[in-house]
N, C-alpha and C. Protein backbone atom coordinates (compact mmCIF):
# COMPACT_ATOMS: atom_id res chain seq x y z
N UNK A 1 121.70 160.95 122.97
CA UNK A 1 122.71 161.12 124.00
C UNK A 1 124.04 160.57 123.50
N UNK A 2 125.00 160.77 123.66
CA UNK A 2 126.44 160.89 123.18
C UNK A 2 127.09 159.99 124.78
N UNK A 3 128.04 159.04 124.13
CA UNK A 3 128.40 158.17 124.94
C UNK A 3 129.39 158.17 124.42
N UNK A 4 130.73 158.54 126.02
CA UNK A 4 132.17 158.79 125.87
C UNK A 4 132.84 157.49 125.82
N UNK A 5 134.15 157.25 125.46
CA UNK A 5 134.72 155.98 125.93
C UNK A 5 135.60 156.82 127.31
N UNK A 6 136.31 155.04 128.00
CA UNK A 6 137.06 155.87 129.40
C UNK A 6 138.26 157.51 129.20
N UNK A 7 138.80 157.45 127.69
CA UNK A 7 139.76 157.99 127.46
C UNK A 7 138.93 159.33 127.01
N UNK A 8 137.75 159.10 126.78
CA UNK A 8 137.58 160.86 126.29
C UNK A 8 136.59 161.47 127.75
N UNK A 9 136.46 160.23 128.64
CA UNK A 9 135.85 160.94 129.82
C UNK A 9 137.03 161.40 130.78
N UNK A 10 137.62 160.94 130.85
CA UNK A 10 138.60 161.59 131.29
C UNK A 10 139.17 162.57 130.86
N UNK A 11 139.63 163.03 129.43
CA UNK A 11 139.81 164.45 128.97
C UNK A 11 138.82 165.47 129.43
N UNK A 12 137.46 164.80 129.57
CA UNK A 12 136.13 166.00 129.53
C UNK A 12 136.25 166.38 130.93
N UNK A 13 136.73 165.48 132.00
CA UNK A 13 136.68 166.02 133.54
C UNK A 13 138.11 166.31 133.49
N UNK A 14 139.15 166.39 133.09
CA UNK A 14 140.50 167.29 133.52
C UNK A 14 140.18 168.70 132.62
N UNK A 15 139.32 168.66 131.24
CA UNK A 15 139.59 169.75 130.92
C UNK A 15 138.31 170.84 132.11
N UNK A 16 137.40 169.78 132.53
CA UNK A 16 135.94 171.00 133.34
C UNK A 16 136.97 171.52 134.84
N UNK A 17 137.74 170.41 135.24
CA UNK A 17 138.92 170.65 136.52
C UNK A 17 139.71 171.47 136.59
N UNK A 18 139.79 172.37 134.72
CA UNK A 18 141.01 173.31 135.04
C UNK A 18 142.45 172.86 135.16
N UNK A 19 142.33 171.18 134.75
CA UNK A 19 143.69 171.21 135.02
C UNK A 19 145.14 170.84 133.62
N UNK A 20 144.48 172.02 132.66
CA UNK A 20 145.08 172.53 131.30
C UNK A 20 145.51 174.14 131.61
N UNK A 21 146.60 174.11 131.28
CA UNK A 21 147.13 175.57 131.01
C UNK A 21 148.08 175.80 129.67
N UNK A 22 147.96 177.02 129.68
CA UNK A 22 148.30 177.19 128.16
C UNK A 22 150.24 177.35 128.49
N UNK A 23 150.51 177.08 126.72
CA UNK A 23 151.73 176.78 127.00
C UNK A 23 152.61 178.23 126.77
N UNK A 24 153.62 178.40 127.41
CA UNK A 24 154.38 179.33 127.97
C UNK A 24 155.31 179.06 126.39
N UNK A 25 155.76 180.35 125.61
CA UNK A 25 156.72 180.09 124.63
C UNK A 25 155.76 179.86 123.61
N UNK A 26 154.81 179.88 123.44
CA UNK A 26 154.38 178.92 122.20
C UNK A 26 155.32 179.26 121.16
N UNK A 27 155.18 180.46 120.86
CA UNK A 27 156.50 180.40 119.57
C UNK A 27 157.31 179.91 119.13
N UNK A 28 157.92 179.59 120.30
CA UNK A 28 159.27 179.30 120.50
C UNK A 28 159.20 177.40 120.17
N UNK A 29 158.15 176.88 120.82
CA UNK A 29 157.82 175.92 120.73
C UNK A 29 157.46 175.22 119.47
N UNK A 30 156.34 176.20 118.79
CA UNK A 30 156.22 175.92 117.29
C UNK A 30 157.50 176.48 116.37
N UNK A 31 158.38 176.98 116.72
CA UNK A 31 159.41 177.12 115.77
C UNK A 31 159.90 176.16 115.47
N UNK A 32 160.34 174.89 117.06
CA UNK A 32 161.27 174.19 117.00
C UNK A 32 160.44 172.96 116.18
N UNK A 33 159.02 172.85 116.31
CA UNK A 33 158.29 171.83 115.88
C UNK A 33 158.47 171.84 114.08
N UNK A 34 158.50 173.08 114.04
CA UNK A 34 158.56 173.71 112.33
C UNK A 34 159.58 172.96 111.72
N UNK A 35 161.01 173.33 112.47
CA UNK A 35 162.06 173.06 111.86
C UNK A 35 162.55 171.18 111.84
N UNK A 36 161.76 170.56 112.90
CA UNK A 36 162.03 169.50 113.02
C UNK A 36 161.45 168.94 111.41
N UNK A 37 159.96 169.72 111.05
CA UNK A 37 158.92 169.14 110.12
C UNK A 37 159.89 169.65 108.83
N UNK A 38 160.44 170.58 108.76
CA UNK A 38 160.83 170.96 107.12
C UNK A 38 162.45 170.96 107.03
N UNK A 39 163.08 169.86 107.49
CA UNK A 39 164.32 169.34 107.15
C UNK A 39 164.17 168.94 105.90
N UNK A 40 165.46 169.24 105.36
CA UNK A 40 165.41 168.24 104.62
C UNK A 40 165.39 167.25 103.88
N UNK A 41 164.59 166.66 103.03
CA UNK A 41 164.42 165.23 102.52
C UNK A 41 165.74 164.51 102.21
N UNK A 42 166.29 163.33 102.38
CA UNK A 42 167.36 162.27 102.07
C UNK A 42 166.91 161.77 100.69
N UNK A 43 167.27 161.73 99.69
CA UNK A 43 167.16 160.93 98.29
C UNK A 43 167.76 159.58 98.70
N UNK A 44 166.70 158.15 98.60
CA UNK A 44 167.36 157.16 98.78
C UNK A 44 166.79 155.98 97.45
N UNK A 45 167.33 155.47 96.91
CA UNK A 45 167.38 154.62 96.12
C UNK A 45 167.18 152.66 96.47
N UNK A 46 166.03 152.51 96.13
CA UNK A 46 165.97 151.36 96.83
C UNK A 46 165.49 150.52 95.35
N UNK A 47 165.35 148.89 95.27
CA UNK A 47 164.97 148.08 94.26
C UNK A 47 163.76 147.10 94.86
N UNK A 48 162.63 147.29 94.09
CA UNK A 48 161.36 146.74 94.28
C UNK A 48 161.01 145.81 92.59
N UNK A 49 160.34 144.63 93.10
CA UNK A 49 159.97 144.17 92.12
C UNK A 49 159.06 144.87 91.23
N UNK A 50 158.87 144.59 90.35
CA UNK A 50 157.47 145.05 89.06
C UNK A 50 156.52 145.39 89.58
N UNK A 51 156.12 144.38 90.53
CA UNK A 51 154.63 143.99 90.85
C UNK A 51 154.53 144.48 91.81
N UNK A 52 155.22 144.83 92.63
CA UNK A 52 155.52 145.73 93.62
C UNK A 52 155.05 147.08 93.84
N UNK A 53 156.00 147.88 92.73
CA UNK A 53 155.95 149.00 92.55
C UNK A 53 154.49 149.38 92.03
N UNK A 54 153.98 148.56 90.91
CA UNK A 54 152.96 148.31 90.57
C UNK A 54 151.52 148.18 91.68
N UNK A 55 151.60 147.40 92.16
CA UNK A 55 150.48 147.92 93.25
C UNK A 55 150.45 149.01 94.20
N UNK A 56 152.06 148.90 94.45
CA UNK A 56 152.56 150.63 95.26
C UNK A 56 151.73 151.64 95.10
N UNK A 57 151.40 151.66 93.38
CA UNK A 57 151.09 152.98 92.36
C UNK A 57 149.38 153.25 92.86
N UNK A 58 148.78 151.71 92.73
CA UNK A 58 147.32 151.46 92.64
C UNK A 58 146.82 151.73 93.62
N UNK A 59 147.40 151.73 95.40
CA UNK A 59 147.48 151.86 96.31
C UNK A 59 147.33 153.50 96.34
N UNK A 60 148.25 153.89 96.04
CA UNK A 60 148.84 155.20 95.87
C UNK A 60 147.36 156.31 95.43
N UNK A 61 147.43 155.57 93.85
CA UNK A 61 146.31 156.54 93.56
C UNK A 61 144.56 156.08 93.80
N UNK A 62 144.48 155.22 95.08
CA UNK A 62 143.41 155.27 95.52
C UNK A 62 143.03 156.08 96.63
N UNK A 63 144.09 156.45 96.78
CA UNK A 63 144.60 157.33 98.43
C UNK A 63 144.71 158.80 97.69
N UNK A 64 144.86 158.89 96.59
CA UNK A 64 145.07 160.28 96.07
C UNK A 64 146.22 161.00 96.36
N UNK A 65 147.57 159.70 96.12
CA UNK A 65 148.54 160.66 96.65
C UNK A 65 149.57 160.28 95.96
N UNK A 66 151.16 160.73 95.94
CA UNK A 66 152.05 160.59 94.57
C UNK A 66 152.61 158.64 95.78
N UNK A 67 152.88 157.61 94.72
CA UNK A 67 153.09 156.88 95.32
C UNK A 67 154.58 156.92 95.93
N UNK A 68 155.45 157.95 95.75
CA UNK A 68 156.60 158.57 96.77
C UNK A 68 156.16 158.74 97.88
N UNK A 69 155.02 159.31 98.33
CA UNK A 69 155.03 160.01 99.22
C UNK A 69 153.55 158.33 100.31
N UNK A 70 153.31 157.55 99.48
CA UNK A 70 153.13 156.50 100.14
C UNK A 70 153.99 155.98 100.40
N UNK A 71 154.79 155.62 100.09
CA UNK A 71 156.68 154.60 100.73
C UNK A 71 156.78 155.41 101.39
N UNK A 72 156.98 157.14 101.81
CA UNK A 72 157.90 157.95 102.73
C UNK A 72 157.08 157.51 104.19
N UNK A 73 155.22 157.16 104.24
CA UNK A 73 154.57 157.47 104.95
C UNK A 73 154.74 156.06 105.83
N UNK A 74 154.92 154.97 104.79
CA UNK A 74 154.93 153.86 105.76
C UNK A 74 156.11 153.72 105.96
N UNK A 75 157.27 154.02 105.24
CA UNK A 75 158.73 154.27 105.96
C UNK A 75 158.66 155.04 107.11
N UNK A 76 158.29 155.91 107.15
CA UNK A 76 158.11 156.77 108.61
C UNK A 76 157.37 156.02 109.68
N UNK A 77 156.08 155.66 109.55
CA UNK A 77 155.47 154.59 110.48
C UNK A 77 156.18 153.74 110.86
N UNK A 78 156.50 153.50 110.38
CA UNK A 78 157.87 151.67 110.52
C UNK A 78 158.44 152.24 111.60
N UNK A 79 159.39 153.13 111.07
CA UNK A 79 160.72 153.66 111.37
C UNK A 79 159.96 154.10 112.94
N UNK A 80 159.25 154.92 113.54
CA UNK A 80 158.20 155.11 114.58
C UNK A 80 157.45 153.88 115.39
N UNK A 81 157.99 152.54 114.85
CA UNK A 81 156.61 151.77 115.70
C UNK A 81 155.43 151.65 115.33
N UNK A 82 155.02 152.88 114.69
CA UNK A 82 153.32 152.60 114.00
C UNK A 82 152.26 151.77 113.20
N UNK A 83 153.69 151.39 112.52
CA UNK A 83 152.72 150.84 111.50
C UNK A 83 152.65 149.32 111.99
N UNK A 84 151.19 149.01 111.65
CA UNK A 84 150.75 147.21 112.17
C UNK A 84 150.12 146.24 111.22
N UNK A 85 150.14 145.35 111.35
CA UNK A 85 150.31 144.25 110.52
C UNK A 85 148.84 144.25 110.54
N UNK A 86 148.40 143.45 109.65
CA UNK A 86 146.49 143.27 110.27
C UNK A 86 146.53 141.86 110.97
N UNK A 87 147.86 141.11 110.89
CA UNK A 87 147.09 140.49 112.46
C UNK A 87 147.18 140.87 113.50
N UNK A 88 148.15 141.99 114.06
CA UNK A 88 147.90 142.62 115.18
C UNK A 88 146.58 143.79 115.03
N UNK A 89 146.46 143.59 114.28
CA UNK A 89 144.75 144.43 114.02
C UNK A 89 143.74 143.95 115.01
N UNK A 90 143.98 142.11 114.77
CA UNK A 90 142.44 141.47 115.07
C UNK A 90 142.62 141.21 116.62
């Protein structure tokens, strides 16, 4: 048996309630979402220590990803609120 938390029981009774409707425009909607996503990129130049950059990399390619595009991801989180410390983890 499959046991919801409060937040997905509640999705499961608004979606059995009918009370989802589809969105009007979608197009129009995903256009604007498009264009927000493929602006484009700022070249910014910043200075990191050795050791820094250096674990940046190790980080990077444990994640399987260019370590640019790890700095853009937690720059973006930041920049959003998202990203958390691990003592607000515990």
């Amino acid at each position: 048996m499959k046991y919801y938390d409060d937040q997905e029981k509640n999705l499961i009774e608004s979606i059995e309630k009918s009370k989802w409707t589809s969105l009007k425009n979608k197009k129009s909607v995903y256009k604007k979402i498009a264009a927000e996503n493929l602006k484009k990129s700022i070249r910014i130049n910043i200075r990191l220590t050795a050791k820094d950059l250096k674990d940046i990399k190790r980080l990077a390619a444990l994640e399987g990803i260019p370590y640019q595009t790890l700095i853009a991801s937690i720059l973006h989180k930041y920049s959003r609120g998202n990203l958390q410390t691990k003592e607000s983890m515990v």
